[in-house]
N, C-alpha and C. Protein backbone atom coordinates (compact mmCIF):
# COMPACT_ATOMS: atom_id res chain seq x y z
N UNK A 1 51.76 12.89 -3.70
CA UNK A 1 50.47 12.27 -3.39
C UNK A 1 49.51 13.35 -2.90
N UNK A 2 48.57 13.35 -3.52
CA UNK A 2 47.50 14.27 -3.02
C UNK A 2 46.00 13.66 -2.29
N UNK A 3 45.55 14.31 -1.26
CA UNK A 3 44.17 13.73 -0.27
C UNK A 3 43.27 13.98 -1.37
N UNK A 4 42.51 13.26 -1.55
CA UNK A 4 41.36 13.75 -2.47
C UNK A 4 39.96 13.65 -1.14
N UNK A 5 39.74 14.80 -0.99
CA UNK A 5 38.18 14.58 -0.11
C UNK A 5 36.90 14.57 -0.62
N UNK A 6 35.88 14.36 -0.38
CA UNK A 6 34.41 13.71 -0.95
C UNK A 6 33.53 14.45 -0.06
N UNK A 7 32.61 15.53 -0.57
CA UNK A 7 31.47 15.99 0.21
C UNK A 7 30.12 14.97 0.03
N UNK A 8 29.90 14.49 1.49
CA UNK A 8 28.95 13.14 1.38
C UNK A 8 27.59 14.46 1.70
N UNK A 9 26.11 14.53 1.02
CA UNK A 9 24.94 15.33 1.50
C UNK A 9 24.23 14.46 2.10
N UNK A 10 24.08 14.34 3.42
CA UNK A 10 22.99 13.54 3.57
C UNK A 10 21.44 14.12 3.61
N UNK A 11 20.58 13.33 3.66
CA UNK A 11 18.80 13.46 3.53
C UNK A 11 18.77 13.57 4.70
N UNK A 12 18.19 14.53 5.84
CA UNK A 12 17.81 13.85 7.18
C UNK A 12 15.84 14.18 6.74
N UNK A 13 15.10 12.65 7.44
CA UNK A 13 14.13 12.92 7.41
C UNK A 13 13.47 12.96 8.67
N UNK A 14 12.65 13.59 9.37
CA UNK A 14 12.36 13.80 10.43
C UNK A 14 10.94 13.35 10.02
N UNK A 15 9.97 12.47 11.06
CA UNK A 15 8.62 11.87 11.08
C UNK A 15 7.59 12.87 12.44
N UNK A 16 6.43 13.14 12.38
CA UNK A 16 5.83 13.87 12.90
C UNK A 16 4.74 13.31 13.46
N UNK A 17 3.84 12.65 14.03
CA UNK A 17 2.68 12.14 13.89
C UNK A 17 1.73 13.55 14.07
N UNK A 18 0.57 13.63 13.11
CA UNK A 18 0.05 14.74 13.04
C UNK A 18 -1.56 14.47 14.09
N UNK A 19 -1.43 15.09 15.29
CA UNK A 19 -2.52 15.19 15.95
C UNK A 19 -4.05 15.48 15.47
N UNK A 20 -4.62 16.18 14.61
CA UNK A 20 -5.19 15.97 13.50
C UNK A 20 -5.68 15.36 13.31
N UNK A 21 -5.16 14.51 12.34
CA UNK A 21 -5.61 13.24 11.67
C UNK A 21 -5.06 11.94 12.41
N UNK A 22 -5.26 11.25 13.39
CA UNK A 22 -4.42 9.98 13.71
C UNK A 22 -4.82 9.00 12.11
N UNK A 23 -3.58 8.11 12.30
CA UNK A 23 -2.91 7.45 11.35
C UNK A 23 -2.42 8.33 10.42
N UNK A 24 -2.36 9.39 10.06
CA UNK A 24 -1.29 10.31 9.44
C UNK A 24 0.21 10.61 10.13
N UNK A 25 1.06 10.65 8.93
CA UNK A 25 2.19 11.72 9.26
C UNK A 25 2.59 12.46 8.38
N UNK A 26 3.02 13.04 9.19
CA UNK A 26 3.76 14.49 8.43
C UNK A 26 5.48 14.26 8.62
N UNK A 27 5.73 14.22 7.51
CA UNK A 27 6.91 13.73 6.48
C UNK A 27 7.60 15.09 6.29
N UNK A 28 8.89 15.57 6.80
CA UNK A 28 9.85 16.63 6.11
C UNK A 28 10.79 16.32 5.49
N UNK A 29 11.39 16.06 4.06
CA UNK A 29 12.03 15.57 3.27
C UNK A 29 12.19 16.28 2.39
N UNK A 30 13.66 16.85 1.98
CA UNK A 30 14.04 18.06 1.08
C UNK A 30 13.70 18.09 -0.60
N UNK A 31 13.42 15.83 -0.42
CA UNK A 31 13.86 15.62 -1.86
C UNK A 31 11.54 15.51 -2.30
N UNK A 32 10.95 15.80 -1.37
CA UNK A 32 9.81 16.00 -1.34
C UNK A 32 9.39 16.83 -2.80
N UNK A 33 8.33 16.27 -3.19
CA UNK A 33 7.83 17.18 -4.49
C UNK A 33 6.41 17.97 -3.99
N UNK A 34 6.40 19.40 -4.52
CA UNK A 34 5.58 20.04 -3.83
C UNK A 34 5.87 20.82 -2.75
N UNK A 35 5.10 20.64 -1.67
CA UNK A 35 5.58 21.22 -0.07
C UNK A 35 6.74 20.25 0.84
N UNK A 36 7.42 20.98 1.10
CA UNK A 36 8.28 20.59 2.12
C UNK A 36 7.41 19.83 3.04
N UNK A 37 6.42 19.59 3.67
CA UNK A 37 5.71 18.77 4.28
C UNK A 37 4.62 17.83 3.41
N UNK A 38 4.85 16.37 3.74
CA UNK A 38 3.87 15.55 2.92
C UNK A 38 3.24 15.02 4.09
N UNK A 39 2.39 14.62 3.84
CA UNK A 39 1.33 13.28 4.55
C UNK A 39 0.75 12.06 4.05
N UNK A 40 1.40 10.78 4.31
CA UNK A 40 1.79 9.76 3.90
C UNK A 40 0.80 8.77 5.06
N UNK A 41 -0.22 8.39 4.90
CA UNK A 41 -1.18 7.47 5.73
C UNK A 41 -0.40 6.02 6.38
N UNK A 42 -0.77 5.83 7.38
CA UNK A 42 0.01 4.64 7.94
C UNK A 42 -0.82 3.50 8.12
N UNK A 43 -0.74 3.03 6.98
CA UNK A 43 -1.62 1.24 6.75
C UNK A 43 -0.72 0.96 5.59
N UNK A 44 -1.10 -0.65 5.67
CA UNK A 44 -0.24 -1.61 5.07
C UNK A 44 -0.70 -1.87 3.88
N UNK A 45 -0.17 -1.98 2.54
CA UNK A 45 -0.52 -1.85 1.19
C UNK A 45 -1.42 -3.35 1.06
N UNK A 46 -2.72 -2.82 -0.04
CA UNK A 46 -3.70 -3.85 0.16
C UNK A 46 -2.67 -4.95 -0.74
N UNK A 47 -3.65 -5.84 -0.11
CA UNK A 47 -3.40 -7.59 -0.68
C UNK A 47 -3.95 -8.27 -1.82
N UNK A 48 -3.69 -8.82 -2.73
CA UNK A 48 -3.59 -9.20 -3.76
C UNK A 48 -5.17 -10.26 -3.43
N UNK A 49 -6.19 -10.01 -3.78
CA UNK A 49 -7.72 -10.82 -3.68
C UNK A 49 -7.85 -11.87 -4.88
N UNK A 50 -8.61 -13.12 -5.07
CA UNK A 50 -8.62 -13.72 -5.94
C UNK A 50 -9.84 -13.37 -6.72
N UNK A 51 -10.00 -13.67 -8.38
CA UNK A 51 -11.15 -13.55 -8.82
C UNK A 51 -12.17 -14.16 -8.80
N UNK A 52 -11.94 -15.31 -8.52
CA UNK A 52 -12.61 -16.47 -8.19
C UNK A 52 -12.57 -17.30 -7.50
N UNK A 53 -13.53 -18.39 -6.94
CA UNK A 53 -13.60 -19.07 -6.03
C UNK A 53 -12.83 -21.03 -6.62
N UNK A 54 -12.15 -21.07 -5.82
CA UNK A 54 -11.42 -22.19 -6.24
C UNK A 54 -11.94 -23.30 -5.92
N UNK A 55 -12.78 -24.16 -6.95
CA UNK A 55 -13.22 -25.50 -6.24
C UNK A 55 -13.04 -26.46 -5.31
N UNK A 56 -13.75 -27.12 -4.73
CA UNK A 56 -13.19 -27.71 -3.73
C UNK A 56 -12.31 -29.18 -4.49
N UNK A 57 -12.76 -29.20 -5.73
CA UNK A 57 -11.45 -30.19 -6.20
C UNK A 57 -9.88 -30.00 -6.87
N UNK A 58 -9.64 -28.26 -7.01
CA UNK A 58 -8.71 -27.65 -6.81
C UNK A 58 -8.27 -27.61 -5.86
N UNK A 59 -8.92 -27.36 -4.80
CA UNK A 59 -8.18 -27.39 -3.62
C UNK A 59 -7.35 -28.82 -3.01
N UNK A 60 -8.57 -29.98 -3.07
CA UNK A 60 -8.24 -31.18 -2.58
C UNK A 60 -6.94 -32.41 -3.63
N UNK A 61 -7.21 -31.53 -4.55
CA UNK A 61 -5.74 -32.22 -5.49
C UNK A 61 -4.73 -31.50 -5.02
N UNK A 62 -4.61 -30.22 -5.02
CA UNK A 62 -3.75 -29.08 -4.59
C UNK A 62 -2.72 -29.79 -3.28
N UNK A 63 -3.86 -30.14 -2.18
CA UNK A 63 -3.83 -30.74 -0.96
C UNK A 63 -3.27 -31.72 -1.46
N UNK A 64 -3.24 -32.79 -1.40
CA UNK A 64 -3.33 -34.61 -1.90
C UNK A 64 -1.95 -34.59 -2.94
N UNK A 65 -1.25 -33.52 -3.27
CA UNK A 65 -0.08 -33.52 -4.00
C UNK A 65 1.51 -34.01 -3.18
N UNK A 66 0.89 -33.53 -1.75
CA UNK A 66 1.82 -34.12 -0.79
C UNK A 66 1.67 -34.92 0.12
N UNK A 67 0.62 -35.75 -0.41
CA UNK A 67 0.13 -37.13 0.42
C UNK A 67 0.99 -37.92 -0.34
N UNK A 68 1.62 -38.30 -1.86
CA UNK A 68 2.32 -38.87 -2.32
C UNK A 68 3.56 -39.81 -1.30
N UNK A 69 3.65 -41.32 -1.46
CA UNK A 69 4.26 -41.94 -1.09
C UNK A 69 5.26 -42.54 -1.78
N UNK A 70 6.31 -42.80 -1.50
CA UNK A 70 8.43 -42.80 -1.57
C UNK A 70 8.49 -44.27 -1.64
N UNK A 71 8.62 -44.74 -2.48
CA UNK A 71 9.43 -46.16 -2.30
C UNK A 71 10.17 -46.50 -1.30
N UNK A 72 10.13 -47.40 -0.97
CA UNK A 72 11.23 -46.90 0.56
C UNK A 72 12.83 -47.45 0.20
N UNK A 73 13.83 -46.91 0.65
CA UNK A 73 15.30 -47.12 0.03
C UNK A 73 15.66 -48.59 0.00
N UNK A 74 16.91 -48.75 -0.44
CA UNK A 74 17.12 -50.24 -0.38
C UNK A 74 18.41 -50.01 -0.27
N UNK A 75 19.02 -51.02 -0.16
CA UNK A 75 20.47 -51.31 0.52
C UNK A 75 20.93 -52.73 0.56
N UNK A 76 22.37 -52.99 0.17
CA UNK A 76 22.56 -54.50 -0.32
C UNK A 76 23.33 -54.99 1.21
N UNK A 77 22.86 -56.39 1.61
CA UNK A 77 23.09 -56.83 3.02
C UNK A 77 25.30 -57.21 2.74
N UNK A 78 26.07 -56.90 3.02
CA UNK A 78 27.10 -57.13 3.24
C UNK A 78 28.06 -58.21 2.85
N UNK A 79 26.76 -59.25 3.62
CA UNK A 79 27.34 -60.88 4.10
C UNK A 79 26.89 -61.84 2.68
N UNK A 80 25.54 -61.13 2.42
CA UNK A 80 24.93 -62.06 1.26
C UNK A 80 24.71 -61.81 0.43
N UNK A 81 24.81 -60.39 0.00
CA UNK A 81 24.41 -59.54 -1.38
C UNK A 81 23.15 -59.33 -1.73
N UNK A 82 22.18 -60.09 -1.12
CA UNK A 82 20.23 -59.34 -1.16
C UNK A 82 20.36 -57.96 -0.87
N UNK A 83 19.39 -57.92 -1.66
CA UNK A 83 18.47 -56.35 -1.38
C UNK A 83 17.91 -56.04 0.54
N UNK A 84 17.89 -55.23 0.37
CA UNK A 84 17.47 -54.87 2.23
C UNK A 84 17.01 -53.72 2.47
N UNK A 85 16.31 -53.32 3.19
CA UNK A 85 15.94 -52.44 3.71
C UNK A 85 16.95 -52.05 4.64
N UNK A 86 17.46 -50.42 4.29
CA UNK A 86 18.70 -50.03 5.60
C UNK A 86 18.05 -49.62 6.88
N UNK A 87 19.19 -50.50 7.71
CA UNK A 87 18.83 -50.01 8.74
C UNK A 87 18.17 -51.33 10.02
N UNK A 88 18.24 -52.20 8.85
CA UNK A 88 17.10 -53.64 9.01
C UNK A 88 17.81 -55.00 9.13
N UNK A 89 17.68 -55.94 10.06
CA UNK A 89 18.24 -57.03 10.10
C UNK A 89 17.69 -57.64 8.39
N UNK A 90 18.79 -58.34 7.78
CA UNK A 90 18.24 -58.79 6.33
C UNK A 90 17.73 -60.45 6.80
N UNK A 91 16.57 -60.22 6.16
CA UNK A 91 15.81 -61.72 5.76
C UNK A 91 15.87 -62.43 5.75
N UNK A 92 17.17 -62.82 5.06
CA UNK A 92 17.93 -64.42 3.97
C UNK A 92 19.02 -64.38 5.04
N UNK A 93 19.58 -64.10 5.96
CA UNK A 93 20.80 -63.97 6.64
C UNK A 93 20.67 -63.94 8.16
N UNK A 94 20.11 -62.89 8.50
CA UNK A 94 19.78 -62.42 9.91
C UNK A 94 20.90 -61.40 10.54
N UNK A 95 22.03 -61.08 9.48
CA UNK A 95 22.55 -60.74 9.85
C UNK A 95 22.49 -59.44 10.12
N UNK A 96 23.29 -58.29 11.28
CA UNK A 96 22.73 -56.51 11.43
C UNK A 96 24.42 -56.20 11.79
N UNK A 97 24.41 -55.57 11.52
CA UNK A 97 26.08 -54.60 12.08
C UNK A 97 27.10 -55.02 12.02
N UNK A 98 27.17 -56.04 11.09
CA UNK A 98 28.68 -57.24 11.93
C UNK A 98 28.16 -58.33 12.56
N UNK A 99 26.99 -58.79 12.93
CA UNK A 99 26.72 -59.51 13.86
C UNK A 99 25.33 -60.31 12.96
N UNK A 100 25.42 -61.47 13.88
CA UNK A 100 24.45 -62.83 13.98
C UNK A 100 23.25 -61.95 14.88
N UNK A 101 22.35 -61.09 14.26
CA UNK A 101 21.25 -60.71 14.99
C UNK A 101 19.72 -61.33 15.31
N UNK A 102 19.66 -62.10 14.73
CA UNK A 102 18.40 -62.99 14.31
C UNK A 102 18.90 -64.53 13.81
N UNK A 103 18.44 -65.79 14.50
CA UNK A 103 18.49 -66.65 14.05
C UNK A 103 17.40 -67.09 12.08
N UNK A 104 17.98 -67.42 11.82
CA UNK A 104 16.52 -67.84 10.43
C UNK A 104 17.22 -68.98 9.80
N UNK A 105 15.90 -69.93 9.43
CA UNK A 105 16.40 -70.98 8.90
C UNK A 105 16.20 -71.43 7.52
């Protein structure tokens, strides 16, 4: 059996803030193209702007897509086999959980 060993190279990059210029740095990085020192500005990459202005009835359908209303569930009562709302003493019965919850005549 033989060790097989692995030479790992690492990158070390060292950051500088350059007195100079504030919001600059000065970057030393081997794998750098050019000079061993770069300067790389410190702001956040611009944002994607629209071309146009979006109507206000684009917008308000846009909006109003999640005003949409759900049928509400249904559920068959146990005792009598109607439709029900879960969760709900049923109608035709009165009955809720096992139990005589509501008188109805």
């Amino acid at each position: 059996m033989s060790l097989v060993t692995q030479t790992v190279a690492i990158a070390v990059v060292s950051l500088v803030v350059v007195p100079e210029r504030p919001g600059m740095i000065r970057r030393s990085c081997p794998a750098a193209v050019g000079s061993p020192f770069h300067s790389t500005p410190l702001r956040k990459p611009d944002m994607a702007v629209p071309k146009k202005k979006k109507s206000k009835a684009k917008t308000r359908s846009r909006r109003a897509s999640s005003w949409k209303l759900e049928a509400p569930a249904r559920s068959v009562c146990p005792r009598c086999s109607t439709v029900k709302v879960p969760h709900r003493v049923c109608g035709t019965c009165g009955w809720y959980h096992g139990r005589q919850a509501v008188e109805v005549d």
